[in-house]
N, C-alpha and C. Protein backbone atom coordinates (compact mmCIF):
# COMPACT_ATOMS: atom_id res chain seq x y z
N UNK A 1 -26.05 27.53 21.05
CA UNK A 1 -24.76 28.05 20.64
C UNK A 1 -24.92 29.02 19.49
N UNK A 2 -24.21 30.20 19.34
CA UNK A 2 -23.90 31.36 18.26
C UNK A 2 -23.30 30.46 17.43
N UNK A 3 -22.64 30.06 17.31
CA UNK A 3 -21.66 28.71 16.41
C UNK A 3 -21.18 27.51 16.80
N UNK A 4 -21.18 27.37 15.34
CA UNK A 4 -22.13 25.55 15.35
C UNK A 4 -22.71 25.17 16.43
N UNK A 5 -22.72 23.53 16.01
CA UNK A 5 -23.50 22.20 16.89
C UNK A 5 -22.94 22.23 18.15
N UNK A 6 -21.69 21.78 18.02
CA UNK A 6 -21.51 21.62 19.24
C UNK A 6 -19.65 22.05 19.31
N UNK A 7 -19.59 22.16 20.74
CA UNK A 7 -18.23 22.62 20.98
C UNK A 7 -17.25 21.75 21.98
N UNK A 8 -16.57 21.44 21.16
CA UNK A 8 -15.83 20.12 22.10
C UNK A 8 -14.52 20.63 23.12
N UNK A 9 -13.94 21.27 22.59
CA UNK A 9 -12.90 22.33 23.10
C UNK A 9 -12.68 23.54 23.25
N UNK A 10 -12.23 24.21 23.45
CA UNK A 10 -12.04 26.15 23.28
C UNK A 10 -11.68 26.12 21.73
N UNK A 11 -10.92 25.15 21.41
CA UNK A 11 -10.68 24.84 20.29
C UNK A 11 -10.99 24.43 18.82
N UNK A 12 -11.90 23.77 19.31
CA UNK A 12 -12.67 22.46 18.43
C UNK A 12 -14.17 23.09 18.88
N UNK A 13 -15.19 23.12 16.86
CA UNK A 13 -16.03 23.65 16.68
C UNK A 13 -16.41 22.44 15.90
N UNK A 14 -17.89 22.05 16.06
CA UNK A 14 -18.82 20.90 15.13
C UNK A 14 -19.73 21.80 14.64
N UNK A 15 -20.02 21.65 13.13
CA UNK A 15 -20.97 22.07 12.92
C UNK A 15 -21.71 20.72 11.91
N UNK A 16 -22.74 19.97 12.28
CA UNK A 16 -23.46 18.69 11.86
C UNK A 16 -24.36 19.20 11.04
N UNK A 17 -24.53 18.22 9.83
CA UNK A 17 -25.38 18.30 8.67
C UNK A 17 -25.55 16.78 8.45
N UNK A 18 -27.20 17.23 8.24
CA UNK A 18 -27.60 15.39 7.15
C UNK A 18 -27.15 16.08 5.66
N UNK A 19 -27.80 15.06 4.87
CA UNK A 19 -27.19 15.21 3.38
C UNK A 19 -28.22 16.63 3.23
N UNK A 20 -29.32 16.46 3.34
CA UNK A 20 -30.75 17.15 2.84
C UNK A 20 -30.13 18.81 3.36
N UNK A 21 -30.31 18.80 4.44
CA UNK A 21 -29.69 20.10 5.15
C UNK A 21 -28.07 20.42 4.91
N UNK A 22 -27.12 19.84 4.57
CA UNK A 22 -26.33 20.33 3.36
C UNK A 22 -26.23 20.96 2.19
N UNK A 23 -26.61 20.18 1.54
CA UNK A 23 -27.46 20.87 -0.19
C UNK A 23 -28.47 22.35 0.28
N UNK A 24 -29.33 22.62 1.02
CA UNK A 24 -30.06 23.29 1.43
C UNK A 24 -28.85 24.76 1.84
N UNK A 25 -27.96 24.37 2.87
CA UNK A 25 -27.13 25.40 3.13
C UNK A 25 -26.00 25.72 2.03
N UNK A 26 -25.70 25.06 1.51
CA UNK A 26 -24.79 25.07 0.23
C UNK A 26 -25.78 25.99 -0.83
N UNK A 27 -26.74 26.09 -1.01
CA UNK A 27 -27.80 26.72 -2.13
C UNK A 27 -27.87 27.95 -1.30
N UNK A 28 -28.20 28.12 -0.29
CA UNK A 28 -28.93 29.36 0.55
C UNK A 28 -26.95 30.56 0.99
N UNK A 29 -25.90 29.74 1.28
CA UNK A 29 -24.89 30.66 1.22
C UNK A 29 -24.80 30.40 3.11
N UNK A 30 -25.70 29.34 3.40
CA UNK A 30 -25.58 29.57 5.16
C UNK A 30 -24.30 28.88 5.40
N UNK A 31 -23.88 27.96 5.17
CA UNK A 31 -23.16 26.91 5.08
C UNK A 31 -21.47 28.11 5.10
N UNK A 32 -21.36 28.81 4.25
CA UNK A 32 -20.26 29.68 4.16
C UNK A 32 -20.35 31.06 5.15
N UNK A 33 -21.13 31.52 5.39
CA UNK A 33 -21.58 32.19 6.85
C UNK A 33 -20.85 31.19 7.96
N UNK A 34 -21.54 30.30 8.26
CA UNK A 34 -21.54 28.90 9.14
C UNK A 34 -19.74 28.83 9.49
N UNK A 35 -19.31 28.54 7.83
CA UNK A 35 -17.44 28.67 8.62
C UNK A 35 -17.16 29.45 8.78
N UNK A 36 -17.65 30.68 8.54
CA UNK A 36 -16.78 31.92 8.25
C UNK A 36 -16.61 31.93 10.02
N UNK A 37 -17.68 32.03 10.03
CA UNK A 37 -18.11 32.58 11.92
C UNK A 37 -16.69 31.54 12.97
N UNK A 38 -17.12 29.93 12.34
CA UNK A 38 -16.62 28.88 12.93
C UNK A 38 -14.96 29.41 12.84
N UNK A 39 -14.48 29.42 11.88
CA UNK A 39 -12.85 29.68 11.39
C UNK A 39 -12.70 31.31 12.20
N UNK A 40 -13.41 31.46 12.64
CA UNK A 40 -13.10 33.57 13.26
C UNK A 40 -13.30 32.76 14.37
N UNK A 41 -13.98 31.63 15.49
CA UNK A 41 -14.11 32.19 16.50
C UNK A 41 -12.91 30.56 16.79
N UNK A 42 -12.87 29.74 16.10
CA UNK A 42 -12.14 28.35 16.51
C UNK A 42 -11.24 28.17 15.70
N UNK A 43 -10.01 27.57 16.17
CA UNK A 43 -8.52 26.84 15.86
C UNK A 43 -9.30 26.19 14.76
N UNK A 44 -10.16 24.85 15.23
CA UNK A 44 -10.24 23.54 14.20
C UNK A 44 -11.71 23.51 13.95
N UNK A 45 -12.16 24.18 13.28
CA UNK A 45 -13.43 24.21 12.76
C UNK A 45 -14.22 22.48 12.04
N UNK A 46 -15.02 22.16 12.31
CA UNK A 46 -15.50 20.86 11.80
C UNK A 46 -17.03 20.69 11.04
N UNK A 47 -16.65 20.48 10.14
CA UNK A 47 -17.86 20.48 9.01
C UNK A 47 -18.34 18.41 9.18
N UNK A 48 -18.71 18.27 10.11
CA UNK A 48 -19.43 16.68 10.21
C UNK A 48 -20.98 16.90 9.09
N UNK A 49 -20.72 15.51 8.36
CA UNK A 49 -21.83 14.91 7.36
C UNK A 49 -22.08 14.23 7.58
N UNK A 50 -23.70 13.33 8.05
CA UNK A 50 -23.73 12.37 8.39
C UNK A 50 -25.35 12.03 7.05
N UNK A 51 -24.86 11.23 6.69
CA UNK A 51 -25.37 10.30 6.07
C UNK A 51 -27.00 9.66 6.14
N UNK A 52 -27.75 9.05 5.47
CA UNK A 52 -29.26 8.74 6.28
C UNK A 52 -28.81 7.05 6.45
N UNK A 53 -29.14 6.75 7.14
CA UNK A 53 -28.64 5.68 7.97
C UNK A 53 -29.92 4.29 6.67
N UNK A 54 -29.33 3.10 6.35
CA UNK A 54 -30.48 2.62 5.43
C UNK A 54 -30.27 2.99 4.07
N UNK A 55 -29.19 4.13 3.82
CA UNK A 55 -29.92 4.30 2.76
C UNK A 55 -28.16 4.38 1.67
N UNK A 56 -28.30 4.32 0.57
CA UNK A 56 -26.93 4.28 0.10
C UNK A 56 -26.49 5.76 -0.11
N UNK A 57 -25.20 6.13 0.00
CA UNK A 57 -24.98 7.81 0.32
C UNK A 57 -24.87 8.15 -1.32
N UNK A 58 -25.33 9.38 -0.95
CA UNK A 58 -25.69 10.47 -2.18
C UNK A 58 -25.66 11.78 -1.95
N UNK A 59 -25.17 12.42 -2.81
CA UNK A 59 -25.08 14.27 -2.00
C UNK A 59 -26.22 14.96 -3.02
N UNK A 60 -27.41 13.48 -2.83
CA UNK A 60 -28.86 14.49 -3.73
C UNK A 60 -29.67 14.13 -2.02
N UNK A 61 -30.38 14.49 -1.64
CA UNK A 61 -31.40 14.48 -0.62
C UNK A 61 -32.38 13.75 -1.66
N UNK A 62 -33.02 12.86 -1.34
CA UNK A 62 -34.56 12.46 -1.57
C UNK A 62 -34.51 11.48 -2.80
N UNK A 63 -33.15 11.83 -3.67
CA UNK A 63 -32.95 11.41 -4.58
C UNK A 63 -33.46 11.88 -5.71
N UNK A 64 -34.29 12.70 -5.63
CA UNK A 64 -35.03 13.82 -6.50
C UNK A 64 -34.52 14.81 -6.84
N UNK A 65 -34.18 15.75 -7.41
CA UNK A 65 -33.80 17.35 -7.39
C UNK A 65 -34.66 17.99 -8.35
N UNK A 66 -34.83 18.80 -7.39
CA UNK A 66 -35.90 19.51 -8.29
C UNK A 66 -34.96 21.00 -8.21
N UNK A 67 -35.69 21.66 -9.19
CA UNK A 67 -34.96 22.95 -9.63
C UNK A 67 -34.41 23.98 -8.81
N UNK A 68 -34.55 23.75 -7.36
CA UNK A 68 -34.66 24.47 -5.98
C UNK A 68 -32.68 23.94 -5.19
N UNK A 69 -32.77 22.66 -6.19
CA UNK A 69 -31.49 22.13 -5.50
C UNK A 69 -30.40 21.77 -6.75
N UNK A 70 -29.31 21.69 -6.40
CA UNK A 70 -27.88 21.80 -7.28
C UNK A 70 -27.81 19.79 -7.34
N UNK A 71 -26.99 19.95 -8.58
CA UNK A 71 -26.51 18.81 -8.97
C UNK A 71 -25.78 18.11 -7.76
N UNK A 72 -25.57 16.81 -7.96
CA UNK A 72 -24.23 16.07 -6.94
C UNK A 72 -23.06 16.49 -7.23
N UNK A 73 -22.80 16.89 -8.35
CA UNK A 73 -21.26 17.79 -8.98
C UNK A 73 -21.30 18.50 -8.29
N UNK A 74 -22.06 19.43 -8.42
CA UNK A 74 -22.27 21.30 -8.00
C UNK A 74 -21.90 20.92 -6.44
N UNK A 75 -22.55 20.28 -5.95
CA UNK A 75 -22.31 19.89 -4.31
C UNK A 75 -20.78 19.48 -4.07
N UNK A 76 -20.23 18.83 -4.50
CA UNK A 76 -19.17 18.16 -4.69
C UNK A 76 -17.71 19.86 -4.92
N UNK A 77 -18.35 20.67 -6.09
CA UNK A 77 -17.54 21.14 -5.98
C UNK A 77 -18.00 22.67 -5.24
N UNK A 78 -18.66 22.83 -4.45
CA UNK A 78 -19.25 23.57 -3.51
C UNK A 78 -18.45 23.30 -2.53
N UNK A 79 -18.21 22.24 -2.08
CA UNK A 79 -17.48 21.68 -0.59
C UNK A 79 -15.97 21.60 -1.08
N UNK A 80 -15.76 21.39 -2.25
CA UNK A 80 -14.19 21.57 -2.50
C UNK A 80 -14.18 23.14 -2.36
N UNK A 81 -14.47 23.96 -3.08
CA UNK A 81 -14.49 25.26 -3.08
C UNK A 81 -14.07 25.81 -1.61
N UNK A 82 -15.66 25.32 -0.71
CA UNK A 82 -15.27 25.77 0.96
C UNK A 82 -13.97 25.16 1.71
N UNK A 83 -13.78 23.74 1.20
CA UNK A 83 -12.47 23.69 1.91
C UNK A 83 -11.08 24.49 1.07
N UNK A 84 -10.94 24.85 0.12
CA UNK A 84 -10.34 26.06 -0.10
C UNK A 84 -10.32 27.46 0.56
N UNK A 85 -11.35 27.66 0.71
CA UNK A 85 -11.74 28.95 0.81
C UNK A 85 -10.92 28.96 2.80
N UNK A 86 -11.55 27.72 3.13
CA UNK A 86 -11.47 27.49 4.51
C UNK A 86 -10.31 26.39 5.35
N UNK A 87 -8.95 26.67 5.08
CA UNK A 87 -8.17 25.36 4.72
C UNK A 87 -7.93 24.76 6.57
N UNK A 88 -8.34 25.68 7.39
CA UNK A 88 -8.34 25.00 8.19
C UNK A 88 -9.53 23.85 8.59
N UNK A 89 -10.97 24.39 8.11
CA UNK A 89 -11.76 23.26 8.11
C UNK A 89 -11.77 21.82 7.80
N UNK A 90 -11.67 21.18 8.91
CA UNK A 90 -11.77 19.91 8.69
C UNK A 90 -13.33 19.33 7.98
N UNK A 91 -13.69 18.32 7.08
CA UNK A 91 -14.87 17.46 6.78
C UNK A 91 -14.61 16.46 7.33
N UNK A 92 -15.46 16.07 7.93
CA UNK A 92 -15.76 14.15 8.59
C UNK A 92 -16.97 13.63 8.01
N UNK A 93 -16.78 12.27 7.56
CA UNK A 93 -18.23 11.94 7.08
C UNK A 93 -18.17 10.76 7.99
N UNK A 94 -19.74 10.78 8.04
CA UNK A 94 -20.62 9.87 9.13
C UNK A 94 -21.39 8.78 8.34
N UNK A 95 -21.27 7.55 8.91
CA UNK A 95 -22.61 6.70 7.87
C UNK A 95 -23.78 7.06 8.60
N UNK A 96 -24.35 7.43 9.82
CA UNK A 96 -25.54 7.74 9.83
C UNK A 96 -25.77 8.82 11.19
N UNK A 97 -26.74 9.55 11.90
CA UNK A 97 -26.51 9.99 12.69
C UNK A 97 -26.32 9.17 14.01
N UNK A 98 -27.02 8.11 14.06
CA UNK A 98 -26.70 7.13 15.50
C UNK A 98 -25.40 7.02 15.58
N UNK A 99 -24.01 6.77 14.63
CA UNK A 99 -23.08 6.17 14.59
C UNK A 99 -22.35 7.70 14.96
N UNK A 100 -23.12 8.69 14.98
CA UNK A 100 -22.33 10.07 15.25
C UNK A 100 -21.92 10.04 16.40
């Protein structure tokens, strides 16, 4: 697919992230590309987060951050920001990908 994961309707656009590959697109600017495209080509754009399954949720990957990656704030208000920016985007959070 040109945009997102997957496409459930003519309507309805998924675009799936673990935590790690979140933070990663949130730093790199793909993530806002990602809706822009999603919100131009779909009604209900969907930003799904799914979680590492085992593990307690955190919007740090690895639990580490090293200088390459943003705070849990910065993330936090990164995704507030995009759902501003993007008010039709829906967020869904997932506890893990099996449960997706």
């Amino acid at each position: 697919l040109e945009v997102g994961d997957y496409v459930l309707t003519p309507e309805i656009c998924i675009e799936r992230k673990s935590i790690s590959d979140l933070i990663g697109s949130l730093n790199s600017g793909r993530l806002y590309n990602q809706a822009t495209a999603m919100a131009r080509c779909y009604k209900r754009p969907i930003l799904l987060i799914e979680f590492e399954e085992g593990k307690p949720f955190s919007l740090q990957s690895s639990g580490v951050i090293t200088s390459s990656e943003v705070s849990s704030q910065s993330v936090a208000s990164k995704l507030f920001l995009l759902t501003i920016h993007f008010p039709e985007l829906r967020i869904l959070w997932c506890p893990s990908p099996h449960a997706t």
